[in-house]
Every structure is written in structure tokens, then in C-alpha cells.
PDB file of N, CA and C in Angstrom:
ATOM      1  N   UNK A   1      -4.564 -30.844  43.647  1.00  0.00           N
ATOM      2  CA  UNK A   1      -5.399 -30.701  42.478  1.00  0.00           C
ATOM      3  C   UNK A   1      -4.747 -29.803  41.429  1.00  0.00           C
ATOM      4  N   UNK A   2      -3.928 -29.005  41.723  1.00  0.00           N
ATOM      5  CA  UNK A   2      -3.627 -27.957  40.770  1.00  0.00           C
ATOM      6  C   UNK A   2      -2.221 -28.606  40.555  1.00  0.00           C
ATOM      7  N   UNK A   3      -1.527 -29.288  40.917  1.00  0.00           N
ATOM      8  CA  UNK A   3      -0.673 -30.158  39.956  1.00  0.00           C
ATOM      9  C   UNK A   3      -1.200 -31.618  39.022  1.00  0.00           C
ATOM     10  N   UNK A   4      -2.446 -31.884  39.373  1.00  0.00           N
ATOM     11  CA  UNK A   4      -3.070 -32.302  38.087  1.00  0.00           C
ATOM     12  C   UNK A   4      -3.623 -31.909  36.842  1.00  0.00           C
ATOM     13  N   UNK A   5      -3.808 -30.849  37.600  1.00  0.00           N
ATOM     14  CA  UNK A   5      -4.650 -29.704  36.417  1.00  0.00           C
ATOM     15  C   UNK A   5      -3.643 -29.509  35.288  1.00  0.00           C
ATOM     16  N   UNK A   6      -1.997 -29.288  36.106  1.00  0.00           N
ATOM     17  CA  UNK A   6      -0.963 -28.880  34.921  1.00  0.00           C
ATOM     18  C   UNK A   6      -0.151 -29.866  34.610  1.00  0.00           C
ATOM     19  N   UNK A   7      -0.113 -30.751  34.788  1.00  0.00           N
ATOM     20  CA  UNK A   7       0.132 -32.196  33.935  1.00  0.00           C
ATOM     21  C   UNK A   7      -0.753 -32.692  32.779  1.00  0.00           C
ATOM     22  N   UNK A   8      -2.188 -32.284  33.063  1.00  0.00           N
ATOM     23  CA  UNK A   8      -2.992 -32.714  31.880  1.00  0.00           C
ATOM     24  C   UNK A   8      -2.912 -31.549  30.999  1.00  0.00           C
ATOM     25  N   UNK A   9      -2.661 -30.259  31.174  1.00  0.00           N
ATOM     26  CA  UNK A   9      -2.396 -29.227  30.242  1.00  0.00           C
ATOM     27  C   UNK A   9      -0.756 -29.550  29.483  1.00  0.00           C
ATOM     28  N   UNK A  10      -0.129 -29.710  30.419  1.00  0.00           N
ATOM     29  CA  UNK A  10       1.438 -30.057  29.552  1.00  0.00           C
ATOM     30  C   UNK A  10       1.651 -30.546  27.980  1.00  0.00           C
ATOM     31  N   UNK A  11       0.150 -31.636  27.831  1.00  0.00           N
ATOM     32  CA  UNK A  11       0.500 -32.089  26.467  1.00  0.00           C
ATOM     33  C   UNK A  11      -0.116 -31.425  24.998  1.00  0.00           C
ATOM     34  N   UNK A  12      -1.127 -30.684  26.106  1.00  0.00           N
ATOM     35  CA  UNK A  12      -2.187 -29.281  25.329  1.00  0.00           C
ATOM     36  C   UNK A  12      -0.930 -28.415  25.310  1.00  0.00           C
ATOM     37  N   UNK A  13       0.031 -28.247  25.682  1.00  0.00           N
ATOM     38  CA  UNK A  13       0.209 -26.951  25.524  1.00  0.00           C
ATOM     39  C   UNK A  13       1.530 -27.410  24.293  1.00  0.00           C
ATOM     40  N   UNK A  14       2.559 -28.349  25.133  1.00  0.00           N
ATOM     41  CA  UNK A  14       3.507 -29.211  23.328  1.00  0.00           C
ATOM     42  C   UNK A  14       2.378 -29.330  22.285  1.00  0.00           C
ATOM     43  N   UNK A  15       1.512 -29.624  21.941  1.00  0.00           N
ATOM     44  CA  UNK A  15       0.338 -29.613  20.825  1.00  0.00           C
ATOM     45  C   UNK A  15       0.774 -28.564  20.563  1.00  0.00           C
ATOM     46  N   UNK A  16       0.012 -27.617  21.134  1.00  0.00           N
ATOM     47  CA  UNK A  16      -0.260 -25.694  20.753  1.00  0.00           C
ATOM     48  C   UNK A  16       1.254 -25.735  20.168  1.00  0.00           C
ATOM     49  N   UNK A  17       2.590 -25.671  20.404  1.00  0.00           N
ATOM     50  CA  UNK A  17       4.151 -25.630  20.522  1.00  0.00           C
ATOM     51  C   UNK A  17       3.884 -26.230  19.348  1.00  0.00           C
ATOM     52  N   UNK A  18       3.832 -27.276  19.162  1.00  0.00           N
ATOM     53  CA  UNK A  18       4.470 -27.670  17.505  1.00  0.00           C
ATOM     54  C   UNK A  18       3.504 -27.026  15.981  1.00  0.00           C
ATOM     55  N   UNK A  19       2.074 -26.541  16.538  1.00  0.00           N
ATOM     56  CA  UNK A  19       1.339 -26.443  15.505  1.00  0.00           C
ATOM     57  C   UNK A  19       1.911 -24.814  14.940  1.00  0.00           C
ATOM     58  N   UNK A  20       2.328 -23.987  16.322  1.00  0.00           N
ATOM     59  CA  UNK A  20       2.848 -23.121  16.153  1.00  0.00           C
ATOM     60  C   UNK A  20       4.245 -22.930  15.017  1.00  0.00           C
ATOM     61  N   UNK A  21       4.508 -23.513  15.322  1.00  0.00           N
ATOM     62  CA  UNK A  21       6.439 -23.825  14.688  1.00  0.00           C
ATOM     63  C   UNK A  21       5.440 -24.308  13.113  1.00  0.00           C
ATOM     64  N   UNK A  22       4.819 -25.202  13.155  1.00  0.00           N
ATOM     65  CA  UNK A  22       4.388 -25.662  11.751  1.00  0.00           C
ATOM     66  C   UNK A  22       3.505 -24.744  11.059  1.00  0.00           C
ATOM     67  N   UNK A  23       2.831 -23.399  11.327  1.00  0.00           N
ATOM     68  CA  UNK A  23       2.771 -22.456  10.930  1.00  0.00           C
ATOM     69  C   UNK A  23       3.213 -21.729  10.548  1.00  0.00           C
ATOM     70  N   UNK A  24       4.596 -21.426  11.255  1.00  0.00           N
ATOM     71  CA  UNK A  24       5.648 -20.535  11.197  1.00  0.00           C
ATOM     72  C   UNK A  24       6.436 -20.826   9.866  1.00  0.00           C
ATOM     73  N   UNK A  25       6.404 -22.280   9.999  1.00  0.00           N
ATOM     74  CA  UNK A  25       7.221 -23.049   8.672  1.00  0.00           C
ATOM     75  C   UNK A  25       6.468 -22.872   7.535  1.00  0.00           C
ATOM     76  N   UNK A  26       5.361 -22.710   7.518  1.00  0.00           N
ATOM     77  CA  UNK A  26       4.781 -22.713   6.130  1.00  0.00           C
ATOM     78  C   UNK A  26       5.047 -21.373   5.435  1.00  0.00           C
ATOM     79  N   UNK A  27       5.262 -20.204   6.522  1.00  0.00           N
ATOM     80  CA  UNK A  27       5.192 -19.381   5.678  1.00  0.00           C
ATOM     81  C   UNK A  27       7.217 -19.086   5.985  1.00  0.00           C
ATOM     82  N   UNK A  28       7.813 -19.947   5.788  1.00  0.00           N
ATOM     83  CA  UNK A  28       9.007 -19.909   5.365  1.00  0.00           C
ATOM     84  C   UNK A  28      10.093 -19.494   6.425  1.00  0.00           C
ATOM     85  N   UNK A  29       9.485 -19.846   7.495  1.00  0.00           N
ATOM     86  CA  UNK A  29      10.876 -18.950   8.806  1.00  0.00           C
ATOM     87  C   UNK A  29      10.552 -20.660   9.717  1.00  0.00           C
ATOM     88  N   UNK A  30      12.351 -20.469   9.838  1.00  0.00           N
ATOM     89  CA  UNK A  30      12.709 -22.011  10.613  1.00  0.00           C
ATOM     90  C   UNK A  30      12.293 -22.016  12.199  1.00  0.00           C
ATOM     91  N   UNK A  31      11.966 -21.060  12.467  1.00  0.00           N
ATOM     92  CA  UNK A  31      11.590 -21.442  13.855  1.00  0.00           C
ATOM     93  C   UNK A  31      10.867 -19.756  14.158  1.00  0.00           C
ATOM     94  N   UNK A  32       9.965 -20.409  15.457  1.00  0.00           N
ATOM     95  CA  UNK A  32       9.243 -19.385  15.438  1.00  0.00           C
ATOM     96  C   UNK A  32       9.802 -17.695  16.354  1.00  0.00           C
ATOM     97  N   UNK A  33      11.184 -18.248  16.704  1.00  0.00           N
ATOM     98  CA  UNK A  33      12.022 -17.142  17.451  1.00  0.00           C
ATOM     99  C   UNK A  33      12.415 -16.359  16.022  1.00  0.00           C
ATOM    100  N   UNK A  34      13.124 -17.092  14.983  1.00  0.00           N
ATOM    101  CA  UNK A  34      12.937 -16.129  13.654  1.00  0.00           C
ATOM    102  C   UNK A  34      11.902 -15.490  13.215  1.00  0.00           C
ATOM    103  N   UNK A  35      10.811 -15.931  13.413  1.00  0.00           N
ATOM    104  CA  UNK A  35       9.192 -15.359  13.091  1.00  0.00           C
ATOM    105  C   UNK A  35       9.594 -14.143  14.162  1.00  0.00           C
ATOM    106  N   UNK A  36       9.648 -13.927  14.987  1.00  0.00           N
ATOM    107  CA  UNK A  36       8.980 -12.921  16.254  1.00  0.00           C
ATOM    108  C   UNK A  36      10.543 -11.729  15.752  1.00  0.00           C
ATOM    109  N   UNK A  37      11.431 -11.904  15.096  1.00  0.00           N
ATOM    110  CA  UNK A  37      12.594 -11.498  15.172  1.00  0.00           C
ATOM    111  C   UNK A  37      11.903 -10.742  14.069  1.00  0.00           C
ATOM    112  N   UNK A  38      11.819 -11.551  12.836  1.00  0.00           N
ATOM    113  CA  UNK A  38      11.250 -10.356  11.902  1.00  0.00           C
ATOM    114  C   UNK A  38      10.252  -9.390  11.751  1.00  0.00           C
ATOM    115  N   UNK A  39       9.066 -10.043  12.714  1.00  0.00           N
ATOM    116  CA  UNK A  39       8.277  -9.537  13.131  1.00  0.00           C
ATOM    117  C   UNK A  39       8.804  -8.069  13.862  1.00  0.00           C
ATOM    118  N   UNK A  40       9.176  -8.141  14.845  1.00  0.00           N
ATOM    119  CA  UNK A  40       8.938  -6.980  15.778  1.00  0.00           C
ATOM    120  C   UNK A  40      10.622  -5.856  14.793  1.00  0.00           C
ATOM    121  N   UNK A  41      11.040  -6.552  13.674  1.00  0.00           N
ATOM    122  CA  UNK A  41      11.916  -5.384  12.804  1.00  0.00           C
ATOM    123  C   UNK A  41      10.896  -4.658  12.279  1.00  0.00           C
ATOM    124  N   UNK A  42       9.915  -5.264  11.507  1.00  0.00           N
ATOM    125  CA  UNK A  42       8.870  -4.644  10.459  1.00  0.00           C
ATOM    126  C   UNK A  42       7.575  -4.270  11.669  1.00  0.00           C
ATOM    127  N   UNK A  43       7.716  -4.363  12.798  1.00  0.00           N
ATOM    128  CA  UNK A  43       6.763  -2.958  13.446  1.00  0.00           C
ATOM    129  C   UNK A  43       7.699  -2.219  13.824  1.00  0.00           C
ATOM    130  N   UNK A  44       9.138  -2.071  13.667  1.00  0.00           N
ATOM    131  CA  UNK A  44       9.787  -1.241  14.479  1.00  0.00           C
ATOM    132  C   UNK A  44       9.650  -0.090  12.984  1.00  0.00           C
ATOM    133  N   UNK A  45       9.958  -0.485  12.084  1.00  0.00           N
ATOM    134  CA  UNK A  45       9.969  -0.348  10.758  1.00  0.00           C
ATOM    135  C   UNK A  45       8.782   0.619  10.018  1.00  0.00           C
ATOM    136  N   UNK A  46       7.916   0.119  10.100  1.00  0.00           N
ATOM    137  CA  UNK A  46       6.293   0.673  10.197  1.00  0.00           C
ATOM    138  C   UNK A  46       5.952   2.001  11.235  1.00  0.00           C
ATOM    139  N   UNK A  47       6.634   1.675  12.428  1.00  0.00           N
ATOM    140  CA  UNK A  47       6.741   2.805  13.555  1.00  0.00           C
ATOM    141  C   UNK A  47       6.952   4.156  13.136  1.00  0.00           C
ATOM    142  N   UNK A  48       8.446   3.584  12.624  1.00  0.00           N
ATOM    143  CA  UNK A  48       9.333   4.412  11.822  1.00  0.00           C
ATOM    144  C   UNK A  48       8.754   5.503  10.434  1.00  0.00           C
ATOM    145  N   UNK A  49       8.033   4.463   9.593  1.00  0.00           N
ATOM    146  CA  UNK A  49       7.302   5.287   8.502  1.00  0.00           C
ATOM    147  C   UNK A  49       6.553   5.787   8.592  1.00  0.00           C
ATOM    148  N   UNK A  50       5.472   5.265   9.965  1.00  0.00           N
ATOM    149  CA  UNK A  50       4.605   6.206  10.586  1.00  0.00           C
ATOM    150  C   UNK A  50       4.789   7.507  10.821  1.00  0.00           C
ATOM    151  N   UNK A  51       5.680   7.677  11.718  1.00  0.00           N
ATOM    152  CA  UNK A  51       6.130   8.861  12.303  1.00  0.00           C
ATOM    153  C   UNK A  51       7.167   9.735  11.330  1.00  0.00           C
ATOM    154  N   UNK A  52       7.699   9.016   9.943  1.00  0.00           N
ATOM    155  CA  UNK A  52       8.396  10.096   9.648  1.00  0.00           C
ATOM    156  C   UNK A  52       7.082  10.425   7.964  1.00  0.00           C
ATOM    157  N   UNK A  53       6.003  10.156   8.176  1.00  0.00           N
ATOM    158  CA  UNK A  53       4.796  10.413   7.646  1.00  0.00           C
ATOM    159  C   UNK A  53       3.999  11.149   7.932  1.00  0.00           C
ATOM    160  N   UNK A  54       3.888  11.572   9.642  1.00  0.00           N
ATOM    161  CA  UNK A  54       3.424  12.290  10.089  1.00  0.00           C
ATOM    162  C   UNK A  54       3.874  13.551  10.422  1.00  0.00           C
ATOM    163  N   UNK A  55       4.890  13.618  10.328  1.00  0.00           N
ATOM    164  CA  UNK A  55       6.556  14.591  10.413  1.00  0.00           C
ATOM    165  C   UNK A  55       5.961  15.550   8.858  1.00  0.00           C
ATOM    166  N   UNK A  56       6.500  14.842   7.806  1.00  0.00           N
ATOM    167  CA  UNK A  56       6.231  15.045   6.893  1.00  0.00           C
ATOM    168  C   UNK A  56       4.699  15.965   6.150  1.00  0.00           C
ATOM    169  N   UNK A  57       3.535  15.250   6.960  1.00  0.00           N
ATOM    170  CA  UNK A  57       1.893  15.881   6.641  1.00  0.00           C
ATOM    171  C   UNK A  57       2.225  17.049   7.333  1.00  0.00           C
ATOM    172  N   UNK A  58       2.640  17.231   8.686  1.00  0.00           N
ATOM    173  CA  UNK A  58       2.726  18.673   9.657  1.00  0.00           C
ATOM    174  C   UNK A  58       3.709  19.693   8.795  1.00  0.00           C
ATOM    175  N   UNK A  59       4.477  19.087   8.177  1.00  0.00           N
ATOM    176  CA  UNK A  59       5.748  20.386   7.807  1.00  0.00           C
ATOM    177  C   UNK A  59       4.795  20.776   6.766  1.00  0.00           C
ATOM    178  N   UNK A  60       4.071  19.799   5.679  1.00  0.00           N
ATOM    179  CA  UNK A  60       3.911  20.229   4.464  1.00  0.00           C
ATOM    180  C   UNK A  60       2.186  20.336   3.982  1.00  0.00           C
ATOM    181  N   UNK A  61       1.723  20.113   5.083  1.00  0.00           N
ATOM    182  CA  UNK A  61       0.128  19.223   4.563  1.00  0.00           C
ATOM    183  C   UNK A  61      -0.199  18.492   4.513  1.00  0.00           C
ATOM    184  N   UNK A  62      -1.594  18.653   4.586  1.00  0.00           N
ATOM    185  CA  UNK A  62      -2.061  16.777   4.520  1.00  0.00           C
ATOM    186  C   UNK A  62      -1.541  16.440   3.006  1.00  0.00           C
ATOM    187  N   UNK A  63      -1.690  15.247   3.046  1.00  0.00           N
ATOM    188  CA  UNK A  63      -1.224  14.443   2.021  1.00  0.00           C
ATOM    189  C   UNK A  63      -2.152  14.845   0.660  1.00  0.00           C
ATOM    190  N   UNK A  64      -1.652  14.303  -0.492  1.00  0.00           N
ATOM    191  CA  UNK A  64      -2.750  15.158  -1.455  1.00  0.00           C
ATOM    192  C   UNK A  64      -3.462  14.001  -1.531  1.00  0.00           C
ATOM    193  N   UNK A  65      -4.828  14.404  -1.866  1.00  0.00           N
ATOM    194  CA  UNK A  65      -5.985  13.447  -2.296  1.00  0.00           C
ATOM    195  C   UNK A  65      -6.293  13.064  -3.476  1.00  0.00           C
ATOM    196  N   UNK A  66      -6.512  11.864  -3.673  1.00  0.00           N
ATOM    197  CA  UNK A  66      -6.411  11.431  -4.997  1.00  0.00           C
ATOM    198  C   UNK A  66      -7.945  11.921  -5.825  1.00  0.00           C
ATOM    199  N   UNK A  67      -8.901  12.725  -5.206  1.00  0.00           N
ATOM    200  CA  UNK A  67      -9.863  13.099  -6.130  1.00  0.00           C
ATOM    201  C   UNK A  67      -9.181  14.165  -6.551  1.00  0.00           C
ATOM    202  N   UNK A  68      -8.762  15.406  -5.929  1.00  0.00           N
ATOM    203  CA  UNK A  68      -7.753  16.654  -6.642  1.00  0.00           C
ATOM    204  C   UNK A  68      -6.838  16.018  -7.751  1.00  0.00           C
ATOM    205  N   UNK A  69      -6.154  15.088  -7.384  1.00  0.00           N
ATOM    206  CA  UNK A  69      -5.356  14.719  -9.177  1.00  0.00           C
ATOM    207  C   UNK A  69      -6.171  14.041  -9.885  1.00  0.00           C
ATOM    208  N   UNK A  70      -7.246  13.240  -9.435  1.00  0.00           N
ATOM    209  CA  UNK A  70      -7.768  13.210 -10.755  1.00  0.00           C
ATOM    210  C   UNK A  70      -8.785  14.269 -11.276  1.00  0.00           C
ATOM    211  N   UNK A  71      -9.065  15.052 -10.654  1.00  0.00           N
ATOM    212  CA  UNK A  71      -9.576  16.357 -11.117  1.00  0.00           C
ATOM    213  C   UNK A  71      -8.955  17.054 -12.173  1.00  0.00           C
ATOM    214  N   UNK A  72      -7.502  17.098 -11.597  1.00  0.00           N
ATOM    215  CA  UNK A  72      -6.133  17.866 -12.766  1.00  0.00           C
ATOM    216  C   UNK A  72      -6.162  17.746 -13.848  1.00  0.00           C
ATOM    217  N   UNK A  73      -6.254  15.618 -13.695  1.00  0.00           N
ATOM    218  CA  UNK A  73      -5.954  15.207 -14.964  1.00  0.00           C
ATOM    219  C   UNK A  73      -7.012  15.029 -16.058  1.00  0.00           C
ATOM    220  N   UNK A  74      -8.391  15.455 -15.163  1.00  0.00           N
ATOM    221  CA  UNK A  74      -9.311  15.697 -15.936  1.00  0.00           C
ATOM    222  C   UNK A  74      -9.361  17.089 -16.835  1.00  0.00           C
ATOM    223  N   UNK A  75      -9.005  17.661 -15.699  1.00  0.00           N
ATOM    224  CA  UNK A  75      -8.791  19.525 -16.832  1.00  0.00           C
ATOM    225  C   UNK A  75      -7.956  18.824 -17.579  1.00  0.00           C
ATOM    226  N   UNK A  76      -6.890  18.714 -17.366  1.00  0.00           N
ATOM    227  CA  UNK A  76      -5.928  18.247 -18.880  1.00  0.00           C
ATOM    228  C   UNK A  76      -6.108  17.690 -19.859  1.00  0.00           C
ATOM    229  N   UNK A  77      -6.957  16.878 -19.510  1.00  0.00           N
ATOM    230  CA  UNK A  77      -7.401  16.300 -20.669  1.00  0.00           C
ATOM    231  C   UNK A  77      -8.509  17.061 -21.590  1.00  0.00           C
ATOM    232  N   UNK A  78      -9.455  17.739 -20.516  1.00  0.00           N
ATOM    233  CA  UNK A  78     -10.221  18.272 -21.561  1.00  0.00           C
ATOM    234  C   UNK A  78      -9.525  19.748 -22.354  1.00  0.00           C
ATOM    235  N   UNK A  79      -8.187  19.893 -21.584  1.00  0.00           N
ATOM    236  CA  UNK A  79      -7.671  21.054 -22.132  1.00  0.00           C
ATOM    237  C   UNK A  79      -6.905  20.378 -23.584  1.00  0.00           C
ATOM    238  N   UNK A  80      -6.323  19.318 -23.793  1.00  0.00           N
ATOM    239  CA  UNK A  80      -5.952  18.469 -24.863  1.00  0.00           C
ATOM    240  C   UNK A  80      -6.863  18.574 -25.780  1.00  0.00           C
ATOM    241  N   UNK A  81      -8.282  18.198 -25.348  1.00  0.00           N
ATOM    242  CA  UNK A  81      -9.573  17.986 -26.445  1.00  0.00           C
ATOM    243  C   UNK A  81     -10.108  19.028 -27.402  1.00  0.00           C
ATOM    244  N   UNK A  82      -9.358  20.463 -26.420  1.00  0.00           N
ATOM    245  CA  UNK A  82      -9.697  21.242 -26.910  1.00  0.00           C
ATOM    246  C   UNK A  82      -8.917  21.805 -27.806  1.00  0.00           C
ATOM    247  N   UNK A  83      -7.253  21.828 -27.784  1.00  0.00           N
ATOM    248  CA  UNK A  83      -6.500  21.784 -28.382  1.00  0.00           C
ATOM    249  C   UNK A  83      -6.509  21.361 -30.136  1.00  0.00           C
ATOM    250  N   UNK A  84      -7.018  20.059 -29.851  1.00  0.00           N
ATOM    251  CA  UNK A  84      -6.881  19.061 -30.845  1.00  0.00           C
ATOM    252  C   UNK A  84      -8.434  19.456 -31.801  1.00  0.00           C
ATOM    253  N   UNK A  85      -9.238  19.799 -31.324  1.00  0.00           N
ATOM    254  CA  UNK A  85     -10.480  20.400 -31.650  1.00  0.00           C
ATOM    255  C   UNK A  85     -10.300  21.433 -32.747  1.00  0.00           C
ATOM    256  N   UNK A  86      -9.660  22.538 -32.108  1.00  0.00           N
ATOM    257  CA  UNK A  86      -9.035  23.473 -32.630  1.00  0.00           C
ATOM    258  C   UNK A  86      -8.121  23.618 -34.107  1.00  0.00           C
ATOM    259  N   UNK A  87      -7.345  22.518 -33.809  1.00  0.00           N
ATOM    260  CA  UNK A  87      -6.113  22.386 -34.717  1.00  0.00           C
ATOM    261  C   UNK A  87      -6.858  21.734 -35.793  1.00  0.00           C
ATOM    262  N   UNK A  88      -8.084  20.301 -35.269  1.00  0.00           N
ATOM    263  CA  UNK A  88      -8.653  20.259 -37.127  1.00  0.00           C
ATOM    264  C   UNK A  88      -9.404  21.269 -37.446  1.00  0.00           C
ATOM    265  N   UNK A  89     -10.095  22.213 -36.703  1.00  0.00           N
ATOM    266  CA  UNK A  89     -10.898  23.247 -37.614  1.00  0.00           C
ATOM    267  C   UNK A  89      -9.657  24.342 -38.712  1.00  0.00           C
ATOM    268  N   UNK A  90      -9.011  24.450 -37.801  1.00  0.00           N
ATOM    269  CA  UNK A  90      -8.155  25.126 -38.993  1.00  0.00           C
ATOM    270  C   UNK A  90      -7.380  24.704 -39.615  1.00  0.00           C
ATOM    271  N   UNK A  91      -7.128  23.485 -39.649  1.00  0.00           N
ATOM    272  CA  UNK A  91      -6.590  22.448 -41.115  1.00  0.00           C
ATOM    273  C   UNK A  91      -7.496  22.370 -41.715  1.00  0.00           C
ATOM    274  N   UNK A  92      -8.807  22.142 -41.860  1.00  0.00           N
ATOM    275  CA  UNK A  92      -9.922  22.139 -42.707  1.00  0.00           C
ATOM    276  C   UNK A  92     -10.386  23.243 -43.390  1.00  0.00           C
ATOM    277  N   UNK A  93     -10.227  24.493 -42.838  1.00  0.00           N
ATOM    278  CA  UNK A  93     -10.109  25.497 -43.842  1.00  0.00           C
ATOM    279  C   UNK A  93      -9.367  26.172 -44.362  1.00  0.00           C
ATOM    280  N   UNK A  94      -7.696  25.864 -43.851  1.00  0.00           N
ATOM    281  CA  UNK A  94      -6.703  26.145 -44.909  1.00  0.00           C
ATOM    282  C   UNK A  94      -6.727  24.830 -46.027  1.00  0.00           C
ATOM    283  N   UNK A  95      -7.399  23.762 -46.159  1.00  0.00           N
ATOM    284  CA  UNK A  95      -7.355  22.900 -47.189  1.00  0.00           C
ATOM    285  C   UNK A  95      -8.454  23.528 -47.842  1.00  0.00           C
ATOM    286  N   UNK A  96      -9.777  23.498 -47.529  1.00  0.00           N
ATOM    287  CA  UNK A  96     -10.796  24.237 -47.941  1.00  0.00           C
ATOM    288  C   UNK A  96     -10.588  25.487 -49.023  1.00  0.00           C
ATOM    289  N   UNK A  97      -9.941  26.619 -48.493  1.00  0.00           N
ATOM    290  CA  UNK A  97      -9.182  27.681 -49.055  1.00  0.00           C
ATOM    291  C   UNK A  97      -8.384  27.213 -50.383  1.00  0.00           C
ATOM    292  N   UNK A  98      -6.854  26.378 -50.302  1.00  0.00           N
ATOM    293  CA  UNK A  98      -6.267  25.821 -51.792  1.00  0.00           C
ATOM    294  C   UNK A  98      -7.008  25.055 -52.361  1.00  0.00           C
ATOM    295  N   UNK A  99      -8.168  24.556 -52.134  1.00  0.00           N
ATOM    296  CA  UNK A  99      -8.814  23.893 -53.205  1.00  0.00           C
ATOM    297  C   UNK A  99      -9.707  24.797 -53.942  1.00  0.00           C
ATOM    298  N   UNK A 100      -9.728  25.951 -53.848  1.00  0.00           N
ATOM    299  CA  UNK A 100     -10.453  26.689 -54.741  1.00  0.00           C
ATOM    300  C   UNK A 100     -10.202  27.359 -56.311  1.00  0.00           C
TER     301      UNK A 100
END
């Protein structure tokens, strides 16, 4: 019985085999041993940035958070506004002043 069982799977499983490969092909790699090749570079890869990311947070800190810079760039800006605020009030009354 159990060499019938895997004779009728044999043609289920070439099915599974080619749909595989024709997946593989669509997204542009000739066979699916090239798929698994690039594959397991870019987790070795990822591993890699992982850990020299985490290397990196321990020596120096956590990573900065993007509400603190935009916080920054909020002071800055309102420090600009104020700047610019500034600079027409007193162009307006040194013009003010020679027109008299």
C-alpha cells in the first residue's frame, strides 16, 4: 500500500516542481537553485546589518527617534519665524524714521 500511495503522489509532487521553477521565473531567476542562492546571500546579508546595528545602538545609543528631530526642526523653524519677525519690525521703522 505505501508504494501506491507514492506513485500517485509522484505526479503531485513534478506539478508542485514545475509551478515552483515558474514562480521563480517570473520574478527573474532561471532556476530555482539560483533563487535559494540569492536568497540565503541576502539573509546572510541582513544577519550581517543586523548585528552590526546592534553593535552600533550598544556603543552609541538607541537609535535617534524621529519625533526628537522633528521636534528640532520645529524649534528651528519657529526660531527662523522669529528672526524674520524681527528683521521687518525694524525695517519698518528705520523707513518710518527717513520719511519724516
Amino acid at each position: 500500500m505505501a508504494k501506491r500511495q507514492i506513485d500517485q503522489l509522484k505526479p503531485q509532487i513534478e506539478s508542485m516542481k514545475r509551478y515552483l521553477s515558474s514562480i521563480v521565473q517570473e520574478y527573474g531567476y532561471k532556476t530555482v537553485k539560483e533563487f535559494l542562492t540569492a536568497y540565503s546571500t541576502a539573509k546572510t546579508e541582513n544577519a550581517a546589518y543586523e548585528k552590526a546595528t546592534a553593535n552600533w545602538e550598544k556603543k552609541y545609543g538607541t537609535k535617534a527617534e524621529s519625533d526628537s528631530i522633528k521636534a528640532r526642526l520645529e524649534y528651528h523653524k519657529q526660531q527662523i519665524k522669529k528672526r524674520e519677525n524681527s528683521r521687518q519690525r525694524t525695517y519698518h521703522h528705520s523707513t518710518d524714521r527717513g520719511a519724516r
